[in-house]
C-alpha atoms as a PDB file:
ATOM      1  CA  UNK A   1      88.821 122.846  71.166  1.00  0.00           C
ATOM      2  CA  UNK A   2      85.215 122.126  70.994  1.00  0.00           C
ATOM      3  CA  UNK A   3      83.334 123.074  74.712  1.00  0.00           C
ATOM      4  CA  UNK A   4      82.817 119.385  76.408  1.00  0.00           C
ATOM      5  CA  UNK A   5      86.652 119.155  75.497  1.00  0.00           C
ATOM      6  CA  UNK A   6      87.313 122.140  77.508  1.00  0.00           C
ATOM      7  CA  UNK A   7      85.326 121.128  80.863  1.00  0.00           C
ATOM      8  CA  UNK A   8      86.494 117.374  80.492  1.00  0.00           C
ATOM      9  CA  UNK A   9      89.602 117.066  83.592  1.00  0.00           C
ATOM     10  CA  UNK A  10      92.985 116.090  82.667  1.00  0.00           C
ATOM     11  CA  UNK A  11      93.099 113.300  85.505  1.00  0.00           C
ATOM     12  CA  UNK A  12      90.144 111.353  87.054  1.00  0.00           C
ATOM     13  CA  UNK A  13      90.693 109.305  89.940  1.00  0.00           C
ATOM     14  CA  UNK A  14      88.454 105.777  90.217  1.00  0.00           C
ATOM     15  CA  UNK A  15      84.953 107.246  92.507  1.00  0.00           C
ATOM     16  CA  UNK A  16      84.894 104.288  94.833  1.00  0.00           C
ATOM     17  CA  UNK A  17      81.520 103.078  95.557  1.00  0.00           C
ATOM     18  CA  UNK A  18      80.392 103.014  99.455  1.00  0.00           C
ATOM     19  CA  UNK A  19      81.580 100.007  99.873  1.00  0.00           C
ATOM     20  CA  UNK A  20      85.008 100.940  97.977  1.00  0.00           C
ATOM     21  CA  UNK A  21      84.519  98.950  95.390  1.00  0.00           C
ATOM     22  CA  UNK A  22      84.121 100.082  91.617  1.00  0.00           C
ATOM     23  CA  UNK A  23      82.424  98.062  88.825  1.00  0.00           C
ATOM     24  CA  UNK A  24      84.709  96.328  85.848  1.00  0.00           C
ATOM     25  CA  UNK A  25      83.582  95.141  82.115  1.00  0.00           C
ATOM     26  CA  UNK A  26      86.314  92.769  80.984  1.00  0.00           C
ATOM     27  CA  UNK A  27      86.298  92.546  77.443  1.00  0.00           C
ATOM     28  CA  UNK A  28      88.135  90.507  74.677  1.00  0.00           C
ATOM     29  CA  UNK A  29      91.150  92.894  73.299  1.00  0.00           C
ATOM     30  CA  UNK A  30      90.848  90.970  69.726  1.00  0.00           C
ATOM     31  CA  UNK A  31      87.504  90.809  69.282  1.00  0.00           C
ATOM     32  CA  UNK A  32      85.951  93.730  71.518  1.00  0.00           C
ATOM     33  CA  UNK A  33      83.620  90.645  72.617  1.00  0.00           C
ATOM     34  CA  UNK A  34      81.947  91.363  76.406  1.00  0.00           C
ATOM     35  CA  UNK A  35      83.421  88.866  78.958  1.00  0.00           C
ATOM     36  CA  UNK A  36      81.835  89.780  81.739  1.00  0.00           C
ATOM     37  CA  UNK A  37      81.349  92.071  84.707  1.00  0.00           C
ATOM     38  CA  UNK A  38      83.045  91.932  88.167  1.00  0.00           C
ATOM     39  CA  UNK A  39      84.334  94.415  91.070  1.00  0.00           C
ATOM     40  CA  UNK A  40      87.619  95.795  91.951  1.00  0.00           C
ATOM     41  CA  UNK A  41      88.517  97.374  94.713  1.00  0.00           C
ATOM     42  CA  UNK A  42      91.977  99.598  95.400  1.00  0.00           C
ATOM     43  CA  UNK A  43      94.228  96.847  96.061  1.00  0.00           C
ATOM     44  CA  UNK A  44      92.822  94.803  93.120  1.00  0.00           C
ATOM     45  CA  UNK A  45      93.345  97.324  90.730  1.00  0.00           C
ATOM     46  CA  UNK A  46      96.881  98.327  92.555  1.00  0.00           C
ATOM     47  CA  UNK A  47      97.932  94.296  91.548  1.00  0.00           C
ATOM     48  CA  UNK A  48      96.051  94.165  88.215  1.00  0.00           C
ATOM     49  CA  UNK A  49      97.998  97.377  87.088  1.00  0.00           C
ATOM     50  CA  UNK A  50     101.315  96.390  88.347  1.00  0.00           C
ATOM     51  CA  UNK A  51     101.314  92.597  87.535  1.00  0.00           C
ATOM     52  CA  UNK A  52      99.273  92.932  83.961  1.00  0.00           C
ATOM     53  CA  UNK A  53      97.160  89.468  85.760  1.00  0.00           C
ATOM     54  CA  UNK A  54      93.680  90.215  86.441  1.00  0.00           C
ATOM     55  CA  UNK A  55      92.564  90.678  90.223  1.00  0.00           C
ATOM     56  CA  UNK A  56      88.974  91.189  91.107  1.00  0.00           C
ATOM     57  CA  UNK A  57      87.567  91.306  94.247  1.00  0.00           C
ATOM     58  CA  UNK A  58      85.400  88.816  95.070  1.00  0.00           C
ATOM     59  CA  UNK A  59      82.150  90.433  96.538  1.00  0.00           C
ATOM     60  CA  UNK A  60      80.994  86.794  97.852  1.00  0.00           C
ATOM     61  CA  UNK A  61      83.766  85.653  99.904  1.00  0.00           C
ATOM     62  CA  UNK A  62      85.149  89.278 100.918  1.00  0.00           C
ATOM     63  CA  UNK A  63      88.477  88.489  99.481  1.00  0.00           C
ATOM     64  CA  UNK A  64      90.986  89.236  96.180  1.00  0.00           C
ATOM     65  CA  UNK A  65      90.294  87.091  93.107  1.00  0.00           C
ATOM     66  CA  UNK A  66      92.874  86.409  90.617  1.00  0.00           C
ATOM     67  CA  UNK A  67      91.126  85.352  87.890  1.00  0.00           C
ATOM     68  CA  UNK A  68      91.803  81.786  86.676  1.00  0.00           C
ATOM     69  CA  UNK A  69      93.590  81.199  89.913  1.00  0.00           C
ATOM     70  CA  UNK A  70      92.172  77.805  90.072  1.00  0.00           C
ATOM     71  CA  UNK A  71      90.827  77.435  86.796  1.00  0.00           C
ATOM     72  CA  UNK A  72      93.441  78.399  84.629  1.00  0.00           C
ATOM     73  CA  UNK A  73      91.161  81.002  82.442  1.00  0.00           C
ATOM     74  CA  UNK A  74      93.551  83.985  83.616  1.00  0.00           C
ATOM     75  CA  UNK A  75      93.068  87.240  82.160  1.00  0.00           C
ATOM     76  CA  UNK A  76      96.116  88.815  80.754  1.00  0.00           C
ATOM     77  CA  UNK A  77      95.511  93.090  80.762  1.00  0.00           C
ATOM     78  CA  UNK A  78      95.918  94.715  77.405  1.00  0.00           C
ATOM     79  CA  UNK A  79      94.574  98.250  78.466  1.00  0.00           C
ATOM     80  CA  UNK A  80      92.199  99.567  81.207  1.00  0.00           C
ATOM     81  CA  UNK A  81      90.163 102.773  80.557  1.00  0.00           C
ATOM     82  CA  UNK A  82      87.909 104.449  83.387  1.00  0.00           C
ATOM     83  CA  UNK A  83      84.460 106.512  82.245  1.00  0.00           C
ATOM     84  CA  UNK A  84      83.883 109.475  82.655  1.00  0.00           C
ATOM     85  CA  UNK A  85      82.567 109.948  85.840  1.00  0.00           C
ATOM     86  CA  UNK A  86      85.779 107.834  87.297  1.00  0.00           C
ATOM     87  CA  UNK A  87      82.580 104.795  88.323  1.00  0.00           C
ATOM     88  CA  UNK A  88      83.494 102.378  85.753  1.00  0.00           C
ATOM     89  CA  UNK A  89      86.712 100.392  84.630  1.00  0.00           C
ATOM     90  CA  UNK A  90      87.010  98.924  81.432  1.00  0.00           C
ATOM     91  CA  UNK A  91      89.755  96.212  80.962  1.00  0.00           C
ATOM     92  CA  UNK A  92      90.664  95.065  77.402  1.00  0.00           C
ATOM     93  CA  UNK A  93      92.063  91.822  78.149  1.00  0.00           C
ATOM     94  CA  UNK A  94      93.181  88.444  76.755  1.00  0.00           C
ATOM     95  CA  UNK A  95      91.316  85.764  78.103  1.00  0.00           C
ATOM     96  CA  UNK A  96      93.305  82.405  78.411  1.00  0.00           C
ATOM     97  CA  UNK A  97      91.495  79.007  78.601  1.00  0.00           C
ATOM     98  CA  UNK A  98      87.988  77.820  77.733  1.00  0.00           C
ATOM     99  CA  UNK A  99      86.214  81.413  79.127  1.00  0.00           C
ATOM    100  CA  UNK A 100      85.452  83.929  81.482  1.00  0.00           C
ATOM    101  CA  UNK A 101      82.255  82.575  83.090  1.00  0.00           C
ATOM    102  CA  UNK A 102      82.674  80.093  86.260  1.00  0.00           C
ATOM    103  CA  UNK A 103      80.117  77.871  83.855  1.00  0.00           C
ATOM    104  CA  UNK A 104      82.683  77.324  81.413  1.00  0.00           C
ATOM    105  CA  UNK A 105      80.839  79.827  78.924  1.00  0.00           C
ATOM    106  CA  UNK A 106      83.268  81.775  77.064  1.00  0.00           C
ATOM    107  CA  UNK A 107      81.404  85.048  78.180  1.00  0.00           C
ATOM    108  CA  UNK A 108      78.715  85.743  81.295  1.00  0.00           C
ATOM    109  CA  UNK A 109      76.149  87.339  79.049  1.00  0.00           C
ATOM    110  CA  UNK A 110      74.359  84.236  77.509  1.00  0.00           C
ATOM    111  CA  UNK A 111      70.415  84.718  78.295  1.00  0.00           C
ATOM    112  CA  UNK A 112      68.121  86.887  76.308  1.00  0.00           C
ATOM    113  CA  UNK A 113      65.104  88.092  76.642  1.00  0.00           C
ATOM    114  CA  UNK A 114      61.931  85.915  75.095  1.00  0.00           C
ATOM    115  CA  UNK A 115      58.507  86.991  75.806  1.00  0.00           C
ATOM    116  CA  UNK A 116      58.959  88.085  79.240  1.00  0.00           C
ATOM    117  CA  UNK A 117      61.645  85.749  80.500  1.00  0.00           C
ATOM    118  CA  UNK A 118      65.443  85.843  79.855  1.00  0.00           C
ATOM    119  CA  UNK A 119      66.063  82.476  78.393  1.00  0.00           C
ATOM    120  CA  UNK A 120      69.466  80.720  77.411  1.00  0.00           C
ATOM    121  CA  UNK A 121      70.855  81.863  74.089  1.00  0.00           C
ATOM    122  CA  UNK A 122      73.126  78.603  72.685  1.00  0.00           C
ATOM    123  CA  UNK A 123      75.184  81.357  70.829  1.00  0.00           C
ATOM    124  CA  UNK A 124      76.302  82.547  74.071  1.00  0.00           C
END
């Protein structure tokens, strides 16, 4: 057993932030492509985990999100993994529809930065 094996915990709980919320990447399970980033808090993760349907919650309108509710682009859970310090979800996922961005972008991350400015990347 090397030594950060031997100090790294058996169990981690999620380390709510003070607003009990805790930061989510969802990512593509095929293709390990970044969807996007969102919030969960307990009772999001409590319905994501037990339904395999994506809930976020909505920091916005103060209220659960189930992803593709209205659009159809649902997110199906493959696997969720929390970081090491318990602050950060990641959810493997399979995103259904045309993509996980409320612009109809397959993924959120589509600017880049150009001289200074973060411009809009067409491959995005």
């Amino acid at each position: 057993m090397t030594e950060a094996s031997s100090t790294t915990p058996v169990t981690l709980s999620p380390n709510w932030n003070e607003q009990g919320l805790i930061s989510v990447i969802a990512q593509e399970a095929d293709t390990g492509e970044v969807l996007m980033l969102a919030w969960m808090n307990a009772e999001a993760l409590e319905l994501t985990l037990s339904s395999g349907e994506v809930v976020y919650w909505s920091r916005s309108r103060q209220a659960l999100w189930r992803k593709g509710a209205t659009s159809g682009n649902i997110q199906t859970l493959i696997d969720a993994r929390l970081d090491c310090d318990g602050d950060a979800l990641l959810l493997q996922v399979k995103q259904h529809g045309a993509g996980a961005c409320h612009t109809g972008r397959r993924t959120c991350f589509f600017y880049k930065p150009n001289d200074g400015t973060w411009q809009l990347s067409e491959d995005g």
